[in-house]
Structures are given as structure tokens and as C-alpha cells.
N, C-alpha and C. Protein backbone atom coordinates (compact mmCIF):
# COMPACT_ATOMS: atom_id res chain seq x y z
N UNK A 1 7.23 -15.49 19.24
CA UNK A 1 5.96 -14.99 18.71
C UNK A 1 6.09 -14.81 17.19
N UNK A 2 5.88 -16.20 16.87
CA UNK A 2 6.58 -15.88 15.05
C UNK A 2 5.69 -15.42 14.59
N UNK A 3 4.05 -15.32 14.85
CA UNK A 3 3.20 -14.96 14.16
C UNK A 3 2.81 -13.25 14.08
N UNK A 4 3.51 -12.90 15.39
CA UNK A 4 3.43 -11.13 15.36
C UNK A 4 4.79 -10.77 14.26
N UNK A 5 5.99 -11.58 14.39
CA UNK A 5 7.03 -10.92 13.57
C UNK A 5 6.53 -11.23 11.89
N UNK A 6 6.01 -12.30 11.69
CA UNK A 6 5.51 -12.09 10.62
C UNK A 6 4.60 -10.96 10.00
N UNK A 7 3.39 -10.67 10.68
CA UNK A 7 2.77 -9.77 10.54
C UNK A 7 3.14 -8.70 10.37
N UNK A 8 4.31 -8.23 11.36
CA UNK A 8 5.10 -6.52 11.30
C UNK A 8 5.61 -6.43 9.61
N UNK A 9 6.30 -7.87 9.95
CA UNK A 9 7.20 -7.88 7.93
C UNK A 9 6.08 -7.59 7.04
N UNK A 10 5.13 -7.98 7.19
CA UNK A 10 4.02 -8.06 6.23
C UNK A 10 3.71 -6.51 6.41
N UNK A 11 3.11 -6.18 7.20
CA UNK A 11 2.78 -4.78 7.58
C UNK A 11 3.58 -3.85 6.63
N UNK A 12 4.95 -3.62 7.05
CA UNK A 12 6.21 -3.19 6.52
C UNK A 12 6.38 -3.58 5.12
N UNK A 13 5.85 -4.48 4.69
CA UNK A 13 6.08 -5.00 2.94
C UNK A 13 5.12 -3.80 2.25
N UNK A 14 4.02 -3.85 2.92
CA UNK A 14 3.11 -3.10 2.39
C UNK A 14 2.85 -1.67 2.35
N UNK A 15 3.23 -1.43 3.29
CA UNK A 15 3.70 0.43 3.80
C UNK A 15 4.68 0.10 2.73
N UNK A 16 5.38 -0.55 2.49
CA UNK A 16 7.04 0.24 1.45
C UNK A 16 6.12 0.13 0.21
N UNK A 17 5.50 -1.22 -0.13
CA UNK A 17 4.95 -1.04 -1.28
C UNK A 17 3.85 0.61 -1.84
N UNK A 18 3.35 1.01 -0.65
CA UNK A 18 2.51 2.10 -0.85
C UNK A 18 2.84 3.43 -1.28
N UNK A 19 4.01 3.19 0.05
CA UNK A 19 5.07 4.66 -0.16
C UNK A 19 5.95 4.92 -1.62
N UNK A 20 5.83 3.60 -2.32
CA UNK A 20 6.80 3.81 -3.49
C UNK A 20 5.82 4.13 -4.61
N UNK A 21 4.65 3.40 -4.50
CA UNK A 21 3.99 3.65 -5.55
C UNK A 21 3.62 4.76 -5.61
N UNK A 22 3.02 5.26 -4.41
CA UNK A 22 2.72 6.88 -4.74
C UNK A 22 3.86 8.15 -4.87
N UNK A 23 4.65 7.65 -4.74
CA UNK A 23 6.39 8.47 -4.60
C UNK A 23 6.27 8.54 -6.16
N UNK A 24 6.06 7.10 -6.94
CA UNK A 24 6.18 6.95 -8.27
C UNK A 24 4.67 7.59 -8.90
N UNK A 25 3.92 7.77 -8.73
CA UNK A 25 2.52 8.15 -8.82
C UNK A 25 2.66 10.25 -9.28
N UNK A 26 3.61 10.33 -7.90
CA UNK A 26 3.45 11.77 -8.00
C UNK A 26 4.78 12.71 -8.32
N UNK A 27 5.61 11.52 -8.89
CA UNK A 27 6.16 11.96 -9.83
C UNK A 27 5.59 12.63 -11.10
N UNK A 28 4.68 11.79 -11.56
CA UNK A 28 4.35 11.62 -12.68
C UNK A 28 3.15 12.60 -12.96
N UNK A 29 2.93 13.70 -11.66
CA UNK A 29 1.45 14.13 -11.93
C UNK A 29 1.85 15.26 -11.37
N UNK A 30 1.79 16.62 -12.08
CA UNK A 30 0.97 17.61 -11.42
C UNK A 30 -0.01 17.68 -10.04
N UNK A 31 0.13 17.99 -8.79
CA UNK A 31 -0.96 17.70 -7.96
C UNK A 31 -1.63 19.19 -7.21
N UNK A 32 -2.51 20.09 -7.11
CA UNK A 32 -2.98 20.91 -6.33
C UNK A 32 -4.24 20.35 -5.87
N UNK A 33 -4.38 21.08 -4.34
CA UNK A 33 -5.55 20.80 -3.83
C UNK A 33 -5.41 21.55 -2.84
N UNK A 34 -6.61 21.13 -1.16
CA UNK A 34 -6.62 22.18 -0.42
C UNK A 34 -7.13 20.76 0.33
N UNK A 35 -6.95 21.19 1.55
CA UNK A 35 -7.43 19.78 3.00
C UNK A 35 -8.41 21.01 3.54
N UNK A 36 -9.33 20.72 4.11
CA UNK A 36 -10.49 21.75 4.93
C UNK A 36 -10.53 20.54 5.84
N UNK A 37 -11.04 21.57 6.82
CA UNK A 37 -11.63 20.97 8.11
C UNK A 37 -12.77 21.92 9.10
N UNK A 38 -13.50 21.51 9.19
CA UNK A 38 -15.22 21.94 9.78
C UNK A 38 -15.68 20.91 10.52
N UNK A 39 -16.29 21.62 11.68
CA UNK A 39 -16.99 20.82 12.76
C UNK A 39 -18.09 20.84 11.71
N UNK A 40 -18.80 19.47 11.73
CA UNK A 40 -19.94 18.60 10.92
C UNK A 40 -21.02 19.95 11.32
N UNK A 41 -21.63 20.34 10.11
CA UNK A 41 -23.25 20.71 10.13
C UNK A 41 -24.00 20.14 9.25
N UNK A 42 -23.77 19.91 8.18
CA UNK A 42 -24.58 19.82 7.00
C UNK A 42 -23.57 19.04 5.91
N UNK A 43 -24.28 18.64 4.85
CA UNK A 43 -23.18 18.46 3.75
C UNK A 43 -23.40 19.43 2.88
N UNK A 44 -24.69 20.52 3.00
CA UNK A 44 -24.84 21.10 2.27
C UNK A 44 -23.44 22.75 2.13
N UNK A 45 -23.26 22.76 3.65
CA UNK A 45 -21.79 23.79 4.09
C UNK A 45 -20.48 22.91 3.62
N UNK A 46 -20.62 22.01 3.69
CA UNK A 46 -18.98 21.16 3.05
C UNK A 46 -18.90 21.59 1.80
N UNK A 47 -19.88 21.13 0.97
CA UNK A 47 -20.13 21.61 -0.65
C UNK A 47 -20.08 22.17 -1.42
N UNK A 48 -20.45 23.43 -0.45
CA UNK A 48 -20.09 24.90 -0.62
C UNK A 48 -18.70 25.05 -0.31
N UNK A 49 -18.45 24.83 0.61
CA UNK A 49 -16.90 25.29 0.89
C UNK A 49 -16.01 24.73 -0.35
N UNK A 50 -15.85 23.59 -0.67
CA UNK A 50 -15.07 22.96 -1.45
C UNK A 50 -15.43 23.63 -2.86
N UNK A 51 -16.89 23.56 -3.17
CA UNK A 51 -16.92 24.30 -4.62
C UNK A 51 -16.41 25.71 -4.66
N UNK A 52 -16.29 26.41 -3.40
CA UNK A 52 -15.78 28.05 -3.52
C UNK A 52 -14.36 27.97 -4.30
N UNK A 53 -13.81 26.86 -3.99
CA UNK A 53 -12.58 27.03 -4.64
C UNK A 53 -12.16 26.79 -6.07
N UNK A 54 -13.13 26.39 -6.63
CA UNK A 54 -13.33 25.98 -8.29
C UNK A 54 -12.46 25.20 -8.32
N UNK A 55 -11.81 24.20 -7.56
CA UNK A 55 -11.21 23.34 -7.96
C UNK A 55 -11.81 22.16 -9.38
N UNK A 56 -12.84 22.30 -9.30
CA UNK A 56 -13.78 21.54 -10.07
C UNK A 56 -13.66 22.15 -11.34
N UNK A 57 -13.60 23.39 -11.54
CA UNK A 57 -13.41 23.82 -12.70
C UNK A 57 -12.18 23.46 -13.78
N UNK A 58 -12.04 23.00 -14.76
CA UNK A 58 -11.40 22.61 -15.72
C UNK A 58 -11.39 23.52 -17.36
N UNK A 59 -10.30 22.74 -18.12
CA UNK A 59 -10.99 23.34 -19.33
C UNK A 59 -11.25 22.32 -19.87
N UNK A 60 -12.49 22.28 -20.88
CA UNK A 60 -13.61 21.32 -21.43
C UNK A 60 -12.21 20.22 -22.18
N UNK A 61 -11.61 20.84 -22.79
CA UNK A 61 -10.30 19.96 -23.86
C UNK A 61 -9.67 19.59 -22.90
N UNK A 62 -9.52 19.39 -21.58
CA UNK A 62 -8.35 18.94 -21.21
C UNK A 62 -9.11 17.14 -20.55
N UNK A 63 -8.91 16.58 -21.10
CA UNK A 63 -9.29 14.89 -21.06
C UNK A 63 -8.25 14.29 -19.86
N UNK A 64 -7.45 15.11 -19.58
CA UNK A 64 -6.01 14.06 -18.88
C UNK A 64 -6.33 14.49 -17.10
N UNK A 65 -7.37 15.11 -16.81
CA UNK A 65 -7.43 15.71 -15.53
C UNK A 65 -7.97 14.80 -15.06
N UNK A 66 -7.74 14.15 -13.53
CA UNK A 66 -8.26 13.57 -12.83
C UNK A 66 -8.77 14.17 -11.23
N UNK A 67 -9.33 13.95 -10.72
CA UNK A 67 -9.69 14.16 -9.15
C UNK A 67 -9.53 13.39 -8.08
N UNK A 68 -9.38 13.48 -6.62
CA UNK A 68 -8.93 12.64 -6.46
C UNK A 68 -9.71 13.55 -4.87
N UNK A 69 -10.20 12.54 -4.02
CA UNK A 69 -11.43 13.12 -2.76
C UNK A 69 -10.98 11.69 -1.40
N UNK A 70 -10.33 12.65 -0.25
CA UNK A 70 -10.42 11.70 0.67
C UNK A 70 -11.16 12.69 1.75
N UNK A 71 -11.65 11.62 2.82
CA UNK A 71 -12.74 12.29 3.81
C UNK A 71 -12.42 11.79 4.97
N UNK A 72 -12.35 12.39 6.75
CA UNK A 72 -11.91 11.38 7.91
C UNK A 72 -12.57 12.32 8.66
N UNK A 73 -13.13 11.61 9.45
CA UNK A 73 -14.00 12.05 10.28
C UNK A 73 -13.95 11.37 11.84
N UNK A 74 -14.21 12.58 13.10
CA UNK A 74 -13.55 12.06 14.02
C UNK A 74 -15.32 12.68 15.51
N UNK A 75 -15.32 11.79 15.98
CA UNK A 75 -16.17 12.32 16.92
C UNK A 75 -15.83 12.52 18.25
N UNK A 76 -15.99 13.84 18.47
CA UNK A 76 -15.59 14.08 20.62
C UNK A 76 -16.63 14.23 21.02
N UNK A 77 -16.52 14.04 22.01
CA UNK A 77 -17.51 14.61 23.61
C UNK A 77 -17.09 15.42 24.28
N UNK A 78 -17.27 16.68 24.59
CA UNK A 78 -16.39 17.72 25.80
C UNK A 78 -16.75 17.54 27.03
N UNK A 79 -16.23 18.51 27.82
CA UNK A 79 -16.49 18.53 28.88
C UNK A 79 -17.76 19.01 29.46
N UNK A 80 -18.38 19.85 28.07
CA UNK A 80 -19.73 20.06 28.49
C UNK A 80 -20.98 19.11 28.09
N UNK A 81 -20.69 18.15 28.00
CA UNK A 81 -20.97 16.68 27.27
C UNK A 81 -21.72 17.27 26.12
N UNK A 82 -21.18 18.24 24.86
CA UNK A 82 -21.54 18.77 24.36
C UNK A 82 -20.99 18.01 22.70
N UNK A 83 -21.73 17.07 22.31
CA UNK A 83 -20.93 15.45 21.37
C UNK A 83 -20.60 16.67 19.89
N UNK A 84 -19.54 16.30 19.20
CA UNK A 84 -19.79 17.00 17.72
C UNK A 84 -18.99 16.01 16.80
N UNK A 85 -19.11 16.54 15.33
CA UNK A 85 -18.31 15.98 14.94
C UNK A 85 -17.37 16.35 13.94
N UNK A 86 -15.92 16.21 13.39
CA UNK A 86 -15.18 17.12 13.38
C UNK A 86 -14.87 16.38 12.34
N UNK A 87 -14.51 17.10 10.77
CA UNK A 87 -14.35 16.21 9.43
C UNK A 87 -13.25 17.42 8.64
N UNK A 88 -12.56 16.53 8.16
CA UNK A 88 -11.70 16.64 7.60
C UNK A 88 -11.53 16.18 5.74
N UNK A 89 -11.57 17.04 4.61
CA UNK A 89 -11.62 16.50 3.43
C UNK A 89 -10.45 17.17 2.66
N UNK A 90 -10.21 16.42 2.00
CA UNK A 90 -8.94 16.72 1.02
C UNK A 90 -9.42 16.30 -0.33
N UNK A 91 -9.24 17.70 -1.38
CA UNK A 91 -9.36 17.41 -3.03
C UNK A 91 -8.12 17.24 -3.29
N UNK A 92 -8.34 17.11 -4.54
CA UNK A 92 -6.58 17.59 -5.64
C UNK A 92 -7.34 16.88 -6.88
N UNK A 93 -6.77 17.96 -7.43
CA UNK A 93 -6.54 17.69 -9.15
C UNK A 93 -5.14 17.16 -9.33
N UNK A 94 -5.34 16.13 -10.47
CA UNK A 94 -4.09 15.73 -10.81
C UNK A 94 -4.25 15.78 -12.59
N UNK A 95 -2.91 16.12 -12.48
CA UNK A 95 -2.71 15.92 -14.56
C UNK A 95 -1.28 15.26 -14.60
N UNK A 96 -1.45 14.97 -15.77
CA UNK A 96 0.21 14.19 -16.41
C UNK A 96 0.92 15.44 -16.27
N UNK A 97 2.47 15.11 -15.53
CA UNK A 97 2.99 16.48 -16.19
C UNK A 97 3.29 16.78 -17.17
N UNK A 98 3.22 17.56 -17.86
CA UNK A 98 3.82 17.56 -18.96
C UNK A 98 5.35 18.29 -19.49
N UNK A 99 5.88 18.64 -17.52
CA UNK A 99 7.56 18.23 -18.11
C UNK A 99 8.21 17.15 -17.83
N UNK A 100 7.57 16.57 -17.65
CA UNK A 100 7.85 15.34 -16.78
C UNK A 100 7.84 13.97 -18.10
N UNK A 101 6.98 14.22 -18.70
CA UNK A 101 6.18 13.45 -20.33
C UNK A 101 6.58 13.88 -21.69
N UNK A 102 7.08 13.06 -22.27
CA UNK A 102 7.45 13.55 -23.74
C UNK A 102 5.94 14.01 -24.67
């Protein structure tokens, strides 16, 4: 099955490539943030939640800050065929470090 062993290598080329770059990525950066997770109501309750934390807040001079927003979202059904949906978001601020940086 040369065409599955190829694929795994390939697979595997790319996971190493990922894992290094961001290994090398976060070296290089300062990172805080916070992961939340809330059964889905609104986006207007996500919004809120995430802004409570002022992560958003900065100081005006600092040019080197970046953000950085992932989102995963998962849907069940219970046993009370009661459907929802269950989301998961992650911020972070990132900066150069600057012990890290001449």
C-alpha cells in the first residue's frame, strides 16, 4: 500500500514542520491568554466574556503586540434529545520578547 505509506510520511513531514515552527515562533514571543468554553447562546455572551478580561487592552505605543483568536466548536444531542452546542475559544497576546531580542 505504497500510497497510504506515502501519505503517513507526508502527514509526518508536516506535523514536524508545524511543531518546529511554532516551537521556533514561541520562542521568540511573549504569549498570555485564556481558552473559555460555553455552551453556545449568543455571540453577544462570548464577547462579553472575552472582553471581561481586557486582554484587548494594550498600551497605545506599543506597535509590536499582536493577537492571535482560535475558535472549535462541537455539537451533541443528549439523552433528552435536548441538541446544544458547545464552543470553545482561545486569545493570546503575543509580543517580541524582549529578553529574548537585542
Amino acid at each position: 500500500d505504497g500510497d497510504h505509506a506515502w501519505l503517513a510520511a507526508k502527514h509526518k513531514e508536516v506535523l514536524d514542520f508545524h511543531r518546529t515552527s511554532l516551537r521556533e515562533a514561541l520562542a521568540s514571543y511573549d504569549m498570555h491568554g485564556f481558552p473559555f468554553h460555553f455552551p453556545w447562546s449568543d455571540f453577544a455572551t462570548v464577547k462579553r466574556a472575552i472582553a471581561h478580561t481586557a486582554i484587548h487592552i494594550t498600551d497605545p505605543a506599543d506597535t509590536h503586540t499582536e493577537f492571535a483568536i482560535g475558535v472549535h466548536t462541537k455539537g451533541f444531542t443528549s439523552c433528552a434529545n435536548n441538541d446544544y452546542l458547545s464552543v470553545w475559544v482561545y486569545v493570546a497576546t503575543l509580543k517580541r520578547s524582549t529578553s529574548r531580542w537585542p
